[in-house]
Protein backbone atom coordinates (compact mmCIF):
# COMPACT_ATOMS: atom_id res chain seq x y z
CA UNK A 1 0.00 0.00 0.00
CA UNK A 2 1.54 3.27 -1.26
CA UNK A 3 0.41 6.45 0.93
CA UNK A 4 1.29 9.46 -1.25
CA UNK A 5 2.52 12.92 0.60
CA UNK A 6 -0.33 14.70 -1.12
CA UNK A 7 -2.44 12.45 0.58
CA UNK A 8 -0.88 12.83 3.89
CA UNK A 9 -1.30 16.37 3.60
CA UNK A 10 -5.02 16.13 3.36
CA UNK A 11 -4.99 13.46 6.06
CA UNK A 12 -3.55 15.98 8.38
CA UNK A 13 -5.09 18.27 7.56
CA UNK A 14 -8.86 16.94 7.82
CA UNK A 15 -7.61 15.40 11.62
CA UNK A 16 -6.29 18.84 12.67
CA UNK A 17 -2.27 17.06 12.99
CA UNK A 18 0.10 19.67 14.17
CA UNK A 19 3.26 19.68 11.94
CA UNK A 20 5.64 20.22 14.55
CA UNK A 21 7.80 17.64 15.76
CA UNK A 22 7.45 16.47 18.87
CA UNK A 23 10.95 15.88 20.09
CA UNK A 24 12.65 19.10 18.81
CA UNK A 25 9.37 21.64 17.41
CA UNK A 26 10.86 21.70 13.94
CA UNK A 27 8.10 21.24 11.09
CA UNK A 28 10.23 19.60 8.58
CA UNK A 29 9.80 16.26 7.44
CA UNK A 30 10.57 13.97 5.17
CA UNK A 31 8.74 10.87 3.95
CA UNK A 32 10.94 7.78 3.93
CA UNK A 33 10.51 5.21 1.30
CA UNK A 34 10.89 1.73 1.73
CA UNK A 35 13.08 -0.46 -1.09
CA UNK A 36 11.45 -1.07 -4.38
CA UNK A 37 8.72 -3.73 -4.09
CA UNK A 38 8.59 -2.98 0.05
CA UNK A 39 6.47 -1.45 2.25
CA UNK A 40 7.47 -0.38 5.85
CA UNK A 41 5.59 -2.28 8.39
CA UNK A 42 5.54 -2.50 12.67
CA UNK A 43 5.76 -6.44 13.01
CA UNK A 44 5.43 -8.42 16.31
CA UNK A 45 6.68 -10.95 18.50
CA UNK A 46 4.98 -13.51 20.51
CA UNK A 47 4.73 -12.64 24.51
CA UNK A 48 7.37 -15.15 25.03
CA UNK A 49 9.62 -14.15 22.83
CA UNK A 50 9.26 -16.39 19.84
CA UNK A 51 8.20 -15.39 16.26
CA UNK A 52 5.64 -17.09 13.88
CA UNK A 53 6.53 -16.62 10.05
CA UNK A 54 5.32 -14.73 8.73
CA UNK A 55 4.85 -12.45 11.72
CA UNK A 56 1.94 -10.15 11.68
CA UNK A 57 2.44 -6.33 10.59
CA UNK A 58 0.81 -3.31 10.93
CA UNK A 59 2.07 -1.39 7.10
CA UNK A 60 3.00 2.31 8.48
CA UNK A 61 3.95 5.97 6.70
CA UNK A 62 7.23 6.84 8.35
CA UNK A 63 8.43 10.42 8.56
CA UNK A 64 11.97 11.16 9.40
CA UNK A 65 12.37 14.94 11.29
CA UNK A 66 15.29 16.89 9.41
CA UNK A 67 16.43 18.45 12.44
CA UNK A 68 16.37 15.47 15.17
CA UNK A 69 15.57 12.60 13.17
CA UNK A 70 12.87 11.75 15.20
CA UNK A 71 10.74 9.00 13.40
CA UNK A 72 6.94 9.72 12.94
CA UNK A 73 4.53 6.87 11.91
CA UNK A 74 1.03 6.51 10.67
CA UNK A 75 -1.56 3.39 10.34
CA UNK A 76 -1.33 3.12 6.04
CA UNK A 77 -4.62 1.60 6.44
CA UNK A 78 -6.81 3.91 7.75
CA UNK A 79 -5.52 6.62 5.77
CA UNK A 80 -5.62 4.72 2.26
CA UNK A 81 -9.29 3.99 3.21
CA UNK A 82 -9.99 7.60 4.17
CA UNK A 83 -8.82 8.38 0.90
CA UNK A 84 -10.88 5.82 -1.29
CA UNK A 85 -14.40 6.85 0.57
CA UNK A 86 -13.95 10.00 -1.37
């Protein structure tokens, strides 16, 4: 699922999302992009520890802070079907 920065604009903007970061207050961002063919993804671990293959993942828009580097992420889901209602 490919979440484009035009539509991340209008996400935050119809939820009210203040720009600044929250680490340093800057208000620059950029949009990371996974490798060709990849999306970026939270994944998850058992409570003890172990892993089941494939694990499950939450896919995720990640913004990287150009002043800190603090990382910013996003449920793709919810915004990709924000986007398709209209």
């Amino acid at each position: 699922m490919k979440i484009t920065l035009d539509e991340l604009i209008i996400f935050y903007g119809e939820k009210k999302i203040d720009a600044a970061c929250n680490v340093c207050g800057h208000e620059r961002w950029t949009m990371l992009e996974p490798p060709t063919d990849y999306n970026f993804a939270l994944g998850s671990t058992k409570e003890d520890g172990g892993v089941t293959i494939p694990f499950p993942t939450i896919p995720v828009v990640t913004l990287m802070c150009e002043n800190c580097y603090n990382l910013r992420m996003h449920a793709a889901h919810p915004i990709a079907d924000n986007q398709a209602k209209k």
